[in-house]
Protein backbone atom coordinates (compact mmCIF):
# COMPACT_ATOMS: atom_id res chain seq x y z
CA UNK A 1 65.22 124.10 114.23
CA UNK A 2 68.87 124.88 113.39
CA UNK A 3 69.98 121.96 115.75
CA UNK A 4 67.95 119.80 113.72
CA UNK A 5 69.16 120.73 110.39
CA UNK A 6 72.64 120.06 111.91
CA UNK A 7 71.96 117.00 112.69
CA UNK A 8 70.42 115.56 110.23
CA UNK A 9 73.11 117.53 107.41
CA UNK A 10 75.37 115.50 109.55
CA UNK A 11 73.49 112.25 109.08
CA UNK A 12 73.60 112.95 105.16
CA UNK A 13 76.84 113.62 104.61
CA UNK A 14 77.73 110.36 106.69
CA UNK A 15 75.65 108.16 104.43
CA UNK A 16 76.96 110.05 101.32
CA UNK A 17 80.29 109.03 102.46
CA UNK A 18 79.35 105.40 103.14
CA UNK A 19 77.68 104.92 99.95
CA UNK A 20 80.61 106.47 98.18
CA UNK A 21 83.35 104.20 99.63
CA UNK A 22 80.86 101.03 99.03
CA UNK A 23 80.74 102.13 95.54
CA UNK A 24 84.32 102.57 95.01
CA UNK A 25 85.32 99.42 96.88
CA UNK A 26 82.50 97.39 96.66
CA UNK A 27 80.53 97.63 93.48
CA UNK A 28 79.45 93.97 93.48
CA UNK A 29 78.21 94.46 96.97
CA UNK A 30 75.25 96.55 95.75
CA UNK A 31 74.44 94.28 92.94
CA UNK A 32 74.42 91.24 95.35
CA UNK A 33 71.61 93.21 97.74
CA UNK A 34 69.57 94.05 95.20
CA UNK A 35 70.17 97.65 95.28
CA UNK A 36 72.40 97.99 92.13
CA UNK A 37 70.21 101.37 91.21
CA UNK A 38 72.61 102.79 93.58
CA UNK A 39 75.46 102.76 91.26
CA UNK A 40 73.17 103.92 88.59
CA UNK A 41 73.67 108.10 87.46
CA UNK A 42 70.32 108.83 88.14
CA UNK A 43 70.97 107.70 91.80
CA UNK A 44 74.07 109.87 92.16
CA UNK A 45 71.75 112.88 90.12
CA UNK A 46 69.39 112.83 92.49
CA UNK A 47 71.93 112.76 95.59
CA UNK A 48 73.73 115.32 94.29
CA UNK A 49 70.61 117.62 93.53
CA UNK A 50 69.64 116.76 97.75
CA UNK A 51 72.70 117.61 98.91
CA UNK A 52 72.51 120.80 96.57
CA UNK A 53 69.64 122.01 97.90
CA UNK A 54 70.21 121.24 101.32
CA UNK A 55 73.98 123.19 100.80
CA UNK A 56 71.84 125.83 99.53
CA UNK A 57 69.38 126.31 102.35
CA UNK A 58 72.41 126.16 104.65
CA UNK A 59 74.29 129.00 102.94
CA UNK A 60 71.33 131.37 102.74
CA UNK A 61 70.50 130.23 106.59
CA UNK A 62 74.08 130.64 107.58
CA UNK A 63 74.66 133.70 106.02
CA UNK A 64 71.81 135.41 107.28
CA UNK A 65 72.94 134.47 110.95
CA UNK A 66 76.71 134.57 110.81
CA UNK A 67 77.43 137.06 107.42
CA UNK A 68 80.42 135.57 106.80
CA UNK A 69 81.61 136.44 102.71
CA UNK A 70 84.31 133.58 103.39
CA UNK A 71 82.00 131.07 104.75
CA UNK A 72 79.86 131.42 102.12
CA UNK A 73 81.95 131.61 99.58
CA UNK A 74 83.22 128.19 100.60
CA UNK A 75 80.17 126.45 100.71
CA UNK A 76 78.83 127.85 97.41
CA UNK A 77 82.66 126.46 96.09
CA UNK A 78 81.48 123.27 97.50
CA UNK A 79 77.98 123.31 95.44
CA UNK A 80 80.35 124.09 91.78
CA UNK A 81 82.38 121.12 93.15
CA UNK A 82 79.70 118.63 93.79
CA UNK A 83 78.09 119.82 90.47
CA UNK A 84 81.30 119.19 88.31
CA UNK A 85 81.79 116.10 89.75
């Protein structure tokens, strides 16, 4: 089960950063597919409240198996991040 979470955190985060560098770079690109909602905040809201979730479930997971404060602490620096972004 762990494996899979792994793999598909690592599929996320690999479309998160896709979609960020299209947005940055290629704005128009979106709007020429059809999929300007993609640019729209309550696109990036809802990403950002999936990979929120997800960070959490992997902190709580993670911490219960590894009990690392410093680990943890990073990650749940990561969540503040994502949400003051």
């Amino acid at each position: 089960m762990s494996e899979k979470l792994d793999r598909f955190g690592a599929v996320a985060s690999s479309l998160c950063a896709v979609h960020c560098a299209v947005c940055a770079l290629l704005p128009a690109a979106f709007g020429a597919l059809g999929l300007g909602f993609l640019i729209g905040h309550e696109a990036e809201w809802i990403f950002t409240a999936v990979a929120v979730v997800f960070a959490a479930g992997a902190l709580v997971l993670g911490y219960r198996q590894h009990g690392s404060m410093r680990v943890a602490g990073l990650l749940a620096l990561g969540i503040v991040g994502l949400l003051a972004s």
